[in-house]
Protein backbone atom coordinates (compact mmCIF):
# COMPACT_ATOMS: atom_id res chain seq x y z
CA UNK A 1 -32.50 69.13 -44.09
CA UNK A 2 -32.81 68.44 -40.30
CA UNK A 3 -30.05 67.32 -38.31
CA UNK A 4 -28.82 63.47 -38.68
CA UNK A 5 -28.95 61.42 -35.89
CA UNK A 6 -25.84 60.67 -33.49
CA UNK A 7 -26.32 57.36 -32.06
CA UNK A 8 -24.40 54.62 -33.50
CA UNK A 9 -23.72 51.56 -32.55
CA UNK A 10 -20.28 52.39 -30.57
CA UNK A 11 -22.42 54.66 -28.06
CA UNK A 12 -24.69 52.33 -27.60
CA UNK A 13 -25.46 50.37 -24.12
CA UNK A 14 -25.60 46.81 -24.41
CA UNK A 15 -29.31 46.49 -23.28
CA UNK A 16 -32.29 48.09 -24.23
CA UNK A 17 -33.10 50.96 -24.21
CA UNK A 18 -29.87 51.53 -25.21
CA UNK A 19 -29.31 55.26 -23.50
CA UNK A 20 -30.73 53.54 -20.56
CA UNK A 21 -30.03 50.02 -20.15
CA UNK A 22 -32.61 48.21 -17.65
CA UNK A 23 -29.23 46.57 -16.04
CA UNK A 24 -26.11 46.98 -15.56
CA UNK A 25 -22.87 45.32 -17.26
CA UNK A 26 -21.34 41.62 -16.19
CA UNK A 27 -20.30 40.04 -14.31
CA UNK A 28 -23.72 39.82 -11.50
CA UNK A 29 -22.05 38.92 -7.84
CA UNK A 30 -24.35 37.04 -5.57
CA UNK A 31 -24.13 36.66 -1.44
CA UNK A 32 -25.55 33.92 0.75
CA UNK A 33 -28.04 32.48 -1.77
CA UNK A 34 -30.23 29.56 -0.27
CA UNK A 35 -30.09 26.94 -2.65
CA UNK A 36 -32.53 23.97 -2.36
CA UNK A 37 -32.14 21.12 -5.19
CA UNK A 38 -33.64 17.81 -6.14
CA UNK A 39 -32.24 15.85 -8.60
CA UNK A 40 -33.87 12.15 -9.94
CA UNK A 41 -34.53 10.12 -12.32
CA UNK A 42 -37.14 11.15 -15.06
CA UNK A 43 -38.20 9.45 -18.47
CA UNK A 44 -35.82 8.91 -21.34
CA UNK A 45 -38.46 9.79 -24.53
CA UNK A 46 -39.48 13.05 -21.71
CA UNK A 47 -36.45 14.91 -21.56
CA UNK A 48 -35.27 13.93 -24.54
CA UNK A 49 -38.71 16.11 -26.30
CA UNK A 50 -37.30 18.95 -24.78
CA UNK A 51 -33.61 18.99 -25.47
CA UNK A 52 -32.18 20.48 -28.72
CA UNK A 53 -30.35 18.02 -30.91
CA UNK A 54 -27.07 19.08 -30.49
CA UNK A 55 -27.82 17.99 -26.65
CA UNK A 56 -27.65 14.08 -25.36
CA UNK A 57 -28.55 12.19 -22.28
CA UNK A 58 -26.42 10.49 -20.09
CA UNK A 59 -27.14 6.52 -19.57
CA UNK A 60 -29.15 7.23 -16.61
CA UNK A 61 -31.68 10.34 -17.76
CA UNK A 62 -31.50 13.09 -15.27
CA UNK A 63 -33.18 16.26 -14.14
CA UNK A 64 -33.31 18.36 -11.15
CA UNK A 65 -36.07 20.90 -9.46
CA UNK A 66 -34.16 23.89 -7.60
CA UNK A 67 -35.66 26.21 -5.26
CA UNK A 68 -32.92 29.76 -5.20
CA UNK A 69 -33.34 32.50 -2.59
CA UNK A 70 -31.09 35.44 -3.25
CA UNK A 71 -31.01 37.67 0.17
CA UNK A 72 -28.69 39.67 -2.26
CA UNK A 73 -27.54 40.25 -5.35
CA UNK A 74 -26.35 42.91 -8.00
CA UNK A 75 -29.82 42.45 -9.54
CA UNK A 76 -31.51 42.91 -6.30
CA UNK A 77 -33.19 40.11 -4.23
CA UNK A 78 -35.09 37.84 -5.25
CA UNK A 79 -36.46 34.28 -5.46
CA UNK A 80 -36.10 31.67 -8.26
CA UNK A 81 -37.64 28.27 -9.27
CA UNK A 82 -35.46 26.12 -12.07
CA UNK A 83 -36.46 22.50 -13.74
CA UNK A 84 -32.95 21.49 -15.44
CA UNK A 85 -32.11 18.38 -17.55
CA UNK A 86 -28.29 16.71 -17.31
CA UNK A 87 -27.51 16.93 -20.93
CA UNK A 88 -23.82 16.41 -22.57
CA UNK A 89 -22.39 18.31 -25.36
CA UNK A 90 -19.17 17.08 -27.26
CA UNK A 91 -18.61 14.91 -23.99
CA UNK A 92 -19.23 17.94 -21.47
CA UNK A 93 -22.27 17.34 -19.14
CA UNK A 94 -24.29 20.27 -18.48
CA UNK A 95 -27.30 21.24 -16.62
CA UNK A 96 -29.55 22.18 -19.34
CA UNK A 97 -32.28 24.49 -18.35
CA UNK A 98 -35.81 24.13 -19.80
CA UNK A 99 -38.29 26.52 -17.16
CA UNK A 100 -37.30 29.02 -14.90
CA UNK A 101 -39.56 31.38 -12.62
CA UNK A 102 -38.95 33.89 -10.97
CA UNK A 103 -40.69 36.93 -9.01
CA UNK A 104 -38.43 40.13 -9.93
CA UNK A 105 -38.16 41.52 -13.26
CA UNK A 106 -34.47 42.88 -13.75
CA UNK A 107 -32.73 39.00 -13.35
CA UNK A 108 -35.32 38.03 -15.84
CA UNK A 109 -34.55 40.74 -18.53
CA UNK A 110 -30.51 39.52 -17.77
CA UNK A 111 -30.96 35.75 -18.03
CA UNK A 112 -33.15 35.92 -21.40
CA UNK A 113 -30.95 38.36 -23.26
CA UNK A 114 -27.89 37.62 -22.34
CA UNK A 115 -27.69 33.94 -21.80
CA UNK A 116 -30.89 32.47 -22.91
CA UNK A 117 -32.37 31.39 -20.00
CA UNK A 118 -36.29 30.45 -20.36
CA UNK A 119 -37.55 32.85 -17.75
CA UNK A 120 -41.24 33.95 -16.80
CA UNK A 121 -42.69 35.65 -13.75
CA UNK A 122 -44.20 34.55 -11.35
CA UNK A 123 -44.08 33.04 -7.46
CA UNK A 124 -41.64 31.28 -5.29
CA UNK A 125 -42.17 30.65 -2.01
CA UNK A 126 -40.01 29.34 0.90
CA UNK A 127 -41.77 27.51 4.04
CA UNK A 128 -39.63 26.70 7.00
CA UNK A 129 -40.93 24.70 10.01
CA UNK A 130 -39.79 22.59 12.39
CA UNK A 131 -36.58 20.80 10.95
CA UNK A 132 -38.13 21.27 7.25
CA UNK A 133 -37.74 23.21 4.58
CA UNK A 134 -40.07 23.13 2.11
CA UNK A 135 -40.79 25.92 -1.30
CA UNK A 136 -42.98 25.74 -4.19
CA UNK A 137 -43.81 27.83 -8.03
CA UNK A 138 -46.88 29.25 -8.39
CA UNK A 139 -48.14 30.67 -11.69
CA UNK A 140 -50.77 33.23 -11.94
CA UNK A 141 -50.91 33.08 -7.76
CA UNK A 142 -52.78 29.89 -6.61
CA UNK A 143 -51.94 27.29 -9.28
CA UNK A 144 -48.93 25.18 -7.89
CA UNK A 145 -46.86 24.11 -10.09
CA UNK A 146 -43.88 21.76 -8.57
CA UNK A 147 -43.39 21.44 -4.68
CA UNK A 148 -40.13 20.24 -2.76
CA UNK A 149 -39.51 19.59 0.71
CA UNK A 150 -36.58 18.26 2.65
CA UNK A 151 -34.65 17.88 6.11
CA UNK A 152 -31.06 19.00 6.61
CA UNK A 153 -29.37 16.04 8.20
CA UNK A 154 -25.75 15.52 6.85
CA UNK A 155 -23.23 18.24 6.12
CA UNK A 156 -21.30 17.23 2.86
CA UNK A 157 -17.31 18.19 1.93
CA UNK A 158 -18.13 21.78 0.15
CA UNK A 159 -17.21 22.55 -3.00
CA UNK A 160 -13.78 24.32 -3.27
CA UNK A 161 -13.74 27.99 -4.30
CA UNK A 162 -13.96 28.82 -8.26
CA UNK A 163 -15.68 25.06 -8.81
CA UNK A 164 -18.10 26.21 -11.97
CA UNK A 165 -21.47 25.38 -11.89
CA UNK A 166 -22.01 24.22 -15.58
CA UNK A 167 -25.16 25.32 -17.48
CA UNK A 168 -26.53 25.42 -20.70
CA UNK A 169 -29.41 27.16 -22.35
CA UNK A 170 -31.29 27.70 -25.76
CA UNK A 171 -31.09 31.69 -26.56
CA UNK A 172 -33.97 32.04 -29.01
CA UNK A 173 -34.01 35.97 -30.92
CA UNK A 174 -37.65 35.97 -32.09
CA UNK A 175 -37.87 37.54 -35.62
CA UNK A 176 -40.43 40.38 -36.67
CA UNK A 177 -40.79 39.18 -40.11
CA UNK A 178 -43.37 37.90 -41.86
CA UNK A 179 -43.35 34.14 -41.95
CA UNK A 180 -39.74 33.93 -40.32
CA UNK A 181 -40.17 32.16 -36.63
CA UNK A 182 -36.52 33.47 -35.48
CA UNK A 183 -33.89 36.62 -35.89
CA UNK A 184 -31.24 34.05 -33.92
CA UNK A 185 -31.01 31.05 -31.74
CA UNK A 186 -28.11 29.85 -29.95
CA UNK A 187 -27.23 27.07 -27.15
CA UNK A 188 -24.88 28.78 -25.12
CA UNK A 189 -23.11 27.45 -22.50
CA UNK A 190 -23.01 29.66 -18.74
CA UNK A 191 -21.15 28.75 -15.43
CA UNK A 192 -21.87 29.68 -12.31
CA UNK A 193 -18.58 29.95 -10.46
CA UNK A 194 -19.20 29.34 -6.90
CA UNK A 195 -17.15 30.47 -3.53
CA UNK A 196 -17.66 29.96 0.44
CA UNK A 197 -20.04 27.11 -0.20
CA UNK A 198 -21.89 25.45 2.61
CA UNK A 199 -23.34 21.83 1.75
CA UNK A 200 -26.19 19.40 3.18
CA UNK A 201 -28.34 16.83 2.71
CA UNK A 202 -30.84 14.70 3.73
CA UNK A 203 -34.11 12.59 2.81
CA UNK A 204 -36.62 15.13 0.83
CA UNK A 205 -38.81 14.89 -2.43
CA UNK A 206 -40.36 17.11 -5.14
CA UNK A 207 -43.81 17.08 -6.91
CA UNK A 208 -45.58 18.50 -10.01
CA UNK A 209 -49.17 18.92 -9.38
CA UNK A 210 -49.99 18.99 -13.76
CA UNK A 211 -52.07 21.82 -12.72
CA UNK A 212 -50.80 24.10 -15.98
CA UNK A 213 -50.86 23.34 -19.54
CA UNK A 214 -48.98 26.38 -19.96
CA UNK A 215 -46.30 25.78 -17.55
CA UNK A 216 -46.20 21.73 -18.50
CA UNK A 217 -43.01 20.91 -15.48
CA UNK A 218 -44.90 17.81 -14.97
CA UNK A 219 -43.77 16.57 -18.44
CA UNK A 220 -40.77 15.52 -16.85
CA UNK A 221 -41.91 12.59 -14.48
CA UNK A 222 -40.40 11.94 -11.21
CA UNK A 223 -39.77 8.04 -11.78
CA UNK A 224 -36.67 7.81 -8.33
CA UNK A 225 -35.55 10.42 -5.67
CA UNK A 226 -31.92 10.39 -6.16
CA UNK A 227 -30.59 13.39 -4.33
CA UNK A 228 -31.87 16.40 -2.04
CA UNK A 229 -29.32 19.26 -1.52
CA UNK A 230 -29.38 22.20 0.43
CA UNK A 231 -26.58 24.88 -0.38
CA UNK A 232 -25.82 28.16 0.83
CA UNK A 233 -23.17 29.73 -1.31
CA UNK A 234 -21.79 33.08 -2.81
CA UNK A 235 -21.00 32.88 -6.54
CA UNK A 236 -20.32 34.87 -9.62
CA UNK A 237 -22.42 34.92 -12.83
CA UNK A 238 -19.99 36.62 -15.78
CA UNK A 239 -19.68 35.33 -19.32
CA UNK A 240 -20.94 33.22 -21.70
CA UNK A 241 -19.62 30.54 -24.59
CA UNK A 242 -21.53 29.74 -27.61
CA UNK A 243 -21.38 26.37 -28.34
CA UNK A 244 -23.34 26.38 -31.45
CA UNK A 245 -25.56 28.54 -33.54
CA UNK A 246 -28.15 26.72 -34.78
């Protein structure tokens, strides 16, 4: 008889492959990211399609388009596009993520397994002229999806060190078994907790072109502008909650 194998779960890393994980362990430390974010008013039936039902709307339904450059990071640089919903769970109001794109593959790998996020790849860009700032998603290259721009005019009272960025996100474990849609899906709650946090804001807007049936950010109309905020901030992405396992 040939000799047994030797790797059990105790030896293994936390990633795959698991004698080579494609990242390493938490926490992820982030410097100086460039944080661009447009929040407004969208359509109640909309967001409400695309949040679980363990999730509910505020009064006033919510989302928010974010444009992220990372100069650095644990995971390397990169850029990021996010369309969010403000959702509430057991009276907690969340950010409740329902696209994400981004153009590096390691921060993708970490947000899907470990905390659910709905990541693809694919292209962020930043524009900066004149007094503007501008940056848009593109996926494949040349089919915009969502566009923001906005002028720095205002600089708001920053948020105070260790304030947590509250999100939320849908971790869905597809199954390999016949006629079984899912191994395990979880909403799981993840906080960003912020530090030396620089804060303006000014008149700006944000736009979905519809281009992509695949990518369908434009299901979430932009009905009123309600805020445009420009950020540049350190922060700290470590652990996770599960708030339910559904």
């Amino acid at each position: 008889m040939g000799l047994q194998g030797r790797l059990t779960k105790s030896n293994m890393a936390a990633t795959m492959p698991v004698d080579a994980p494609a990242y390493h362990k938490k926490p992820f430390h982030y410097k100086k990211a460039r944080w661009m974010r447009f929040d407004f008013e969208t359509d109640a039936v909309a967001a409400a399609s695309l949040l679980p039902e363990q999730l509910t709307l505020p009064d006033r339904p919510t989302a928010s388009v974010s444009f992220v450059d990372y100069p650095w990071s644990t995971l390397g640089a990169y850029h990021e596009a996010i369309l969010a919903i403000q959702a509430i769970w057991r009276g907690e109001e969340f950010s409740y993520s329902t696209h994400l794109i981004l153009d590096r593959s390691t921060p993708i790998l970490v947000g899907r397994e470990l905390y659910g996020f709905p990541k693809k790849m694919g292209h962020v860009e930043f524009v900066h002229e004149e007094d503007l700032i501008a940056a848009y998603v593109e996926r494949p290259r040349g089919i915009r999806i969502c566009s923001g721009v906005m002028r720095t005019e205002q600089m708001l009272e920053p948020l105070p060190d260790g304030t947590p960025l509250k999100g939320c996100s849908l971790r869905a474990i597809p199954s390999p078994e016949k006629d079984k849609d899912h191994s395990l899906v979880e909403l799981i709650q993840t906080d960003l907790v912020a530090s030396s946090v620089e804060m303006w804001t000014g008149p700006g807007s944000c736009h979905f072109t519809g281009a992509s049936a695949l990518d369908p950010w434009h299901k979430l109309p932009v009905k009123e502008m309600m805020s445009s905020i420009y950020m540049v901030l350190d922060f700290e992405l470590s652990y996770g909650r599960v708030l339910e396992t559904l």
